[in-house]
C-alpha atoms as a PDB file:
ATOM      1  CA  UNK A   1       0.000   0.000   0.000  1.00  0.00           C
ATOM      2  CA  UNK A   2       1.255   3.725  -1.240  1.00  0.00           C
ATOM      3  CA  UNK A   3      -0.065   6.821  -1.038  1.00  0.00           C
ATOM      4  CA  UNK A   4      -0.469  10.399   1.191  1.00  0.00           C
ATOM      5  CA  UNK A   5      -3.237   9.109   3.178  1.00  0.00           C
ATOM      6  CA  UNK A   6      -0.789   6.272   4.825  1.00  0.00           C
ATOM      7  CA  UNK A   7       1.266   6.658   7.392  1.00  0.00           C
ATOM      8  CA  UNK A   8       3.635   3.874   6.577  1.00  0.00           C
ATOM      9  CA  UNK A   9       3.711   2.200   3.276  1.00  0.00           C
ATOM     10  CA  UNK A  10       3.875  -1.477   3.375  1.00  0.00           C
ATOM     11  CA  UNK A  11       2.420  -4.856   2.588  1.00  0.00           C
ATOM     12  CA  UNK A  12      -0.797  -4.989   4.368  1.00  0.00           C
ATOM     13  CA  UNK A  13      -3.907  -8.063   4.382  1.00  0.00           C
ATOM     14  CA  UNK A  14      -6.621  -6.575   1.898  1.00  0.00           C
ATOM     15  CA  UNK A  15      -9.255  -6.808   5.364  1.00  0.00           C
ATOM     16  CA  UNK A  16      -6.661  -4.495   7.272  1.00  0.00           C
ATOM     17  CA  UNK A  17      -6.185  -2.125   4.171  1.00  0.00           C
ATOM     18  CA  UNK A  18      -9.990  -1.891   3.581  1.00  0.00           C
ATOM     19  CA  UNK A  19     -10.655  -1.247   7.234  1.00  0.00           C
ATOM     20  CA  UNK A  20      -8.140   1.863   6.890  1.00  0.00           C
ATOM     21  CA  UNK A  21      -9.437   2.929   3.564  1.00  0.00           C
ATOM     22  CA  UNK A  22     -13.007   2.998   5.611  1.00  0.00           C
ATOM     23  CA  UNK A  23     -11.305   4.698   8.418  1.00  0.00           C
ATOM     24  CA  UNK A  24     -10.052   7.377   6.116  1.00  0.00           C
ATOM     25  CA  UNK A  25     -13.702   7.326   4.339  1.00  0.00           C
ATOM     26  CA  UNK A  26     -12.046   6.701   1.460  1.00  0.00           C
ATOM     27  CA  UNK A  27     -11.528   4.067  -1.217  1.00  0.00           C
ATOM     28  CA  UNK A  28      -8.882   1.503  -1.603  1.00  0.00           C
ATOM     29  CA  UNK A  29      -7.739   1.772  -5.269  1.00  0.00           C
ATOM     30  CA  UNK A  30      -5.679  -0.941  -6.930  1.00  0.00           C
ATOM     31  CA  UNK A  31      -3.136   0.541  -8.917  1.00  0.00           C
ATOM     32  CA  UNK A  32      -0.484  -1.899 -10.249  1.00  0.00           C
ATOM     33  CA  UNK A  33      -2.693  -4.915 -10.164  1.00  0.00           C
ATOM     34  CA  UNK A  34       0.277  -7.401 -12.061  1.00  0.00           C
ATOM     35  CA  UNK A  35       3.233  -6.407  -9.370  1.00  0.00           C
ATOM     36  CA  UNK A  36       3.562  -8.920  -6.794  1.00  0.00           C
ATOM     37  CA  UNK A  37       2.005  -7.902  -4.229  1.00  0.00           C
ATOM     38  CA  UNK A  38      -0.508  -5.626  -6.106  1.00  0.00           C
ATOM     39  CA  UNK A  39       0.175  -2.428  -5.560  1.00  0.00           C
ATOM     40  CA  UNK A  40      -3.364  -0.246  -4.029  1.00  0.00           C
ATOM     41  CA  UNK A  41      -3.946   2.960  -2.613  1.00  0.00           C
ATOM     42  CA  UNK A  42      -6.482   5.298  -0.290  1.00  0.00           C
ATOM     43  CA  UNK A  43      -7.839   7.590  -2.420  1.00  0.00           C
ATOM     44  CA  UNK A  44     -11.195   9.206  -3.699  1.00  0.00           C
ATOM     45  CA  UNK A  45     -11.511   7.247  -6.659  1.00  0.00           C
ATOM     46  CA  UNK A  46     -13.590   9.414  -8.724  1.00  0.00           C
ATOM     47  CA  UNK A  47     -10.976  11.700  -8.194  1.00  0.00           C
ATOM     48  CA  UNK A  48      -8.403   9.073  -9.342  1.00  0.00           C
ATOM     49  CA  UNK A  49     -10.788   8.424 -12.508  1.00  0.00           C
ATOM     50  CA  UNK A  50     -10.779  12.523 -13.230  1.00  0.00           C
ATOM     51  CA  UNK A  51      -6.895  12.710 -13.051  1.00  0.00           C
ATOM     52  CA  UNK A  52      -6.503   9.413 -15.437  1.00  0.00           C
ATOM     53  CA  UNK A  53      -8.963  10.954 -17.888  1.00  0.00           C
ATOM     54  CA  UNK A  54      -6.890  14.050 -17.667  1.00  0.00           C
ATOM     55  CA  UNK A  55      -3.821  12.538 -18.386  1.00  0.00           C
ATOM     56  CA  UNK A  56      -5.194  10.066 -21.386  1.00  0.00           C
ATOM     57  CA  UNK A  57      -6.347  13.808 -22.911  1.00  0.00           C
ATOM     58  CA  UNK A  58      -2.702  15.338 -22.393  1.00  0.00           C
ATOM     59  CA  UNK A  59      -1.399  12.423 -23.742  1.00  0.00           C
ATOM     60  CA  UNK A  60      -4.004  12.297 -26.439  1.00  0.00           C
ATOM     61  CA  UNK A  61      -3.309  16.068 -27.349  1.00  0.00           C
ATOM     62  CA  UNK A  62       0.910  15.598 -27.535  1.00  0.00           C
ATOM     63  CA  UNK A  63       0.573  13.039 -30.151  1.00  0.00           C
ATOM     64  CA  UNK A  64       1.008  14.324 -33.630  1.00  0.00           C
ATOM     65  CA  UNK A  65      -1.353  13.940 -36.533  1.00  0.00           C
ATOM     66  CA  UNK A  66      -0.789  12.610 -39.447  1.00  0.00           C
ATOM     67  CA  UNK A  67      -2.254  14.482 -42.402  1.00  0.00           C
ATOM     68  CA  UNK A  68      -2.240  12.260 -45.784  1.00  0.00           C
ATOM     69  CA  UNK A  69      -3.190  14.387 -49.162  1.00  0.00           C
ATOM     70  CA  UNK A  70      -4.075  13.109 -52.431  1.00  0.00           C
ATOM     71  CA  UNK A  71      -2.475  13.726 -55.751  1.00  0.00           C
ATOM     72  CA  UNK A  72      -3.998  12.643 -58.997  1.00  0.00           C
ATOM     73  CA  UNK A  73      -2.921  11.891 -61.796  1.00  0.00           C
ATOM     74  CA  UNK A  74      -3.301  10.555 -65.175  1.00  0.00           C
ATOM     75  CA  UNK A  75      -1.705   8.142 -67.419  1.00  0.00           C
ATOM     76  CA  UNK A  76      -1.413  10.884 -69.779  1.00  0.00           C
ATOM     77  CA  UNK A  77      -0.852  13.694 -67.522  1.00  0.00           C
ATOM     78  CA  UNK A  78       0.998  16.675 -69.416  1.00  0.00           C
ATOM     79  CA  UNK A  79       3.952  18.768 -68.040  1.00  0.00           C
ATOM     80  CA  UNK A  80       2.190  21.834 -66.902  1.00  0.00           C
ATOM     81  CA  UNK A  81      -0.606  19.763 -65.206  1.00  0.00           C
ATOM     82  CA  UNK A  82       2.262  17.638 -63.356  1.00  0.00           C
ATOM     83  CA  UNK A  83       4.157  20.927 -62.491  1.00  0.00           C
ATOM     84  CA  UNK A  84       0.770  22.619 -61.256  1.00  0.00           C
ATOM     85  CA  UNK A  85       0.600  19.261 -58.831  1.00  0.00           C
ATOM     86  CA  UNK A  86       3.977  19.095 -58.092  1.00  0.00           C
ATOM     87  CA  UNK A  87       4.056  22.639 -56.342  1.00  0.00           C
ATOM     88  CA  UNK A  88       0.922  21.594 -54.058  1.00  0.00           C
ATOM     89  CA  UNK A  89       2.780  18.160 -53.378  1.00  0.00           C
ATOM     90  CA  UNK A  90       6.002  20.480 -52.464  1.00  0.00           C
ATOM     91  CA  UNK A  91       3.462  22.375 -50.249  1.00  0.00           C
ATOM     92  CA  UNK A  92       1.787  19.639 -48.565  1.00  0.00           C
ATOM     93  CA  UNK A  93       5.361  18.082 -47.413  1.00  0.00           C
ATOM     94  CA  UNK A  94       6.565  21.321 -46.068  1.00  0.00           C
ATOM     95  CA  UNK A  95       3.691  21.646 -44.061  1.00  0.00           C
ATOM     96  CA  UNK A  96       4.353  18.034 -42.637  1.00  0.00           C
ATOM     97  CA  UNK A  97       1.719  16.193 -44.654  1.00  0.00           C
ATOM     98  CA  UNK A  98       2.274  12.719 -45.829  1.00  0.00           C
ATOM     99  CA  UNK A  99       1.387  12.743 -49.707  1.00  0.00           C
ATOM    100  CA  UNK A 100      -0.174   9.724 -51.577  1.00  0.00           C
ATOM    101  CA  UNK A 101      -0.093  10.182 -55.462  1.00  0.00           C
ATOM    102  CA  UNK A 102      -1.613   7.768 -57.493  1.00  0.00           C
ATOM    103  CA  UNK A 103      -2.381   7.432 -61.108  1.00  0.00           C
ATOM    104  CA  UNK A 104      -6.040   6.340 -62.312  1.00  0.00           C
ATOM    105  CA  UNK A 105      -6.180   4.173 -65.238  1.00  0.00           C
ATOM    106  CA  UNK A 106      -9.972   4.431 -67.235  1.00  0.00           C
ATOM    107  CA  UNK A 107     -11.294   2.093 -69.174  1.00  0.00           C
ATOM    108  CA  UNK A 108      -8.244   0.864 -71.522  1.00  0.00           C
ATOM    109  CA  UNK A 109      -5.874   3.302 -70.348  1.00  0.00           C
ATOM    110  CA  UNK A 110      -4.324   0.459 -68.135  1.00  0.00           C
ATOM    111  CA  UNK A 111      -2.315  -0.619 -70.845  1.00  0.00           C
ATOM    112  CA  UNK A 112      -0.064   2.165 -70.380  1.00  0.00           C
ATOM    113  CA  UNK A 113       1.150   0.960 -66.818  1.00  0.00           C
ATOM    114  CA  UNK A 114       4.369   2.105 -67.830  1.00  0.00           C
ATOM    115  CA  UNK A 115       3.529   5.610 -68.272  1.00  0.00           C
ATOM    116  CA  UNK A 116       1.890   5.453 -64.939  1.00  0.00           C
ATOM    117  CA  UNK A 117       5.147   3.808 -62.881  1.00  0.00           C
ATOM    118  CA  UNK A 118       7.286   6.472 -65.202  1.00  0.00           C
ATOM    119  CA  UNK A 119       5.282   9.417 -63.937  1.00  0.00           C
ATOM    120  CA  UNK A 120       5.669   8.012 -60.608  1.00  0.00           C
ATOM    121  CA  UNK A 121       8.888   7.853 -60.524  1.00  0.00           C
ATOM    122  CA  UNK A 122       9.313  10.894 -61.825  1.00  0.00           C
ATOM    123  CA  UNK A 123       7.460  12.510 -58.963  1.00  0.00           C
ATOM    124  CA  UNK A 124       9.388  10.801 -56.169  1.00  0.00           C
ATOM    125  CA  UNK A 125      12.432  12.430 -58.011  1.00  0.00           C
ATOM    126  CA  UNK A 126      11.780  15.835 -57.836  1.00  0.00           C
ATOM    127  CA  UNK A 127      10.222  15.691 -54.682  1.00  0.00           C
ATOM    128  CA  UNK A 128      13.336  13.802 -53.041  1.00  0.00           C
ATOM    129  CA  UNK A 129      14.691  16.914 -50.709  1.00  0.00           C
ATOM    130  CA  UNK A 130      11.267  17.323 -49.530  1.00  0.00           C
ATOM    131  CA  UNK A 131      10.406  13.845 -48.679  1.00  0.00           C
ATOM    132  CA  UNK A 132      10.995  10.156 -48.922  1.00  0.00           C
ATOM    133  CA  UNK A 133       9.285   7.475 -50.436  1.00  0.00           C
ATOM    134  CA  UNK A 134       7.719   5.110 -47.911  1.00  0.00           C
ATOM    135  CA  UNK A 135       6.095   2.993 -50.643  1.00  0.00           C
ATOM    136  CA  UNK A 136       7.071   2.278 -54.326  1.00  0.00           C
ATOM    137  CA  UNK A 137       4.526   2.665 -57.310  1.00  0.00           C
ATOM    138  CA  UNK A 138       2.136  -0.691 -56.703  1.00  0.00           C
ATOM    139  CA  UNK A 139      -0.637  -1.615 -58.776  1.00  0.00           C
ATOM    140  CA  UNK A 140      -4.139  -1.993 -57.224  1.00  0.00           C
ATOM    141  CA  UNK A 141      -6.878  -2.731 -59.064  1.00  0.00           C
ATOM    142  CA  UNK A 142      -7.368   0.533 -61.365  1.00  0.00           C
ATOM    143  CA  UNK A 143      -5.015   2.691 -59.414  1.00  0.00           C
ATOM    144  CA  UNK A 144      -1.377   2.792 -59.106  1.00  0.00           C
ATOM    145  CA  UNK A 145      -0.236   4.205 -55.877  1.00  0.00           C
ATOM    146  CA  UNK A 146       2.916   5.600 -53.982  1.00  0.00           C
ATOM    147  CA  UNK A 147       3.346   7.519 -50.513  1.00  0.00           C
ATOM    148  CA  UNK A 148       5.646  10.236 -49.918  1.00  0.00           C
ATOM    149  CA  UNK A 149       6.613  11.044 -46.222  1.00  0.00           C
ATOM    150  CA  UNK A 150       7.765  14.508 -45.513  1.00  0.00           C
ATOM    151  CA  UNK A 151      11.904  14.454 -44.441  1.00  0.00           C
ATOM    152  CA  UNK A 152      12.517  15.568 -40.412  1.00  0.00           C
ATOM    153  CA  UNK A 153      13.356  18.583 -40.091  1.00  0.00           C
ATOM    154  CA  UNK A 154      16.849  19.321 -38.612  1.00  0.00           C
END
């Protein structure tokens, strides 16, 4: 047993500890339930619930956010079109943004696969001070798809 309400921490029988947790008009709380002996202490517990919740939020709120974006493209795409989407894809990494470009094949524009992996490619080139590829070009169903993780900044 732990805590500011007791007087001497030690091992106590859960009777004995209950009785003092009563004595205290409190409630005995088990904390570390898997330590041998479990570890409990006297404490309001709906206070004890408040202050977990509190610290689940903290927690919650220090934990970053991962923000993926969406580039399209065409087999076909031309060079003013892939420049326009380049600049937003240079954008979107500098703001810490993962980016997922993909190509969209219609109808029998999936015979030009090649184009599509090319383009790709391409794309991961320019935008290799910005960010890294975290997955190659890969072929699912009608769309061919690649992610782009922003670099860490230094």
């Amino acid at each position: 047993m732990v805590g500011e309400n007791v007087e001497n921490p030690g091992v106590f029988p859960t009777r004995e500890a209950l009785r003092m947790a009563d004595a205290l008009e409190l409630d005995l709380v088990e904390i570390s339930p898997k330590a041998v002996p479990p570890v409990c202490r006297i404490t309001d517990y709906q206070k004890f619930l408040y202050q977990q919740k509190k610290k689940q939020k903290e927690l919650k709120a220090k934990a970053t956010k991962i923000v993926v974006k969406e580039i399209r493209f065409g087999p076909n795409t031309d060079d003013h079109d892939y420049n326009f989407k380049l600049k937003h894809a240079e954008k979107f990494l500098q703001e810490g943004a993962k980016v997922k470009a993909f190509v969209f094949f219609k109808g029998r524009s999936i015979l030009f696969k090649e184009k599509g992996e090319i383009l790709l490619l391409r794309f991961a080139q320019d935008l290799e001070e910005l960010g890294a590829v975290e997955q190659m070009p890969k072929l699912e169903g009608k769309r061919m798809t690649m992610f782009i993780s922003p670099k860490k900044k230094k």
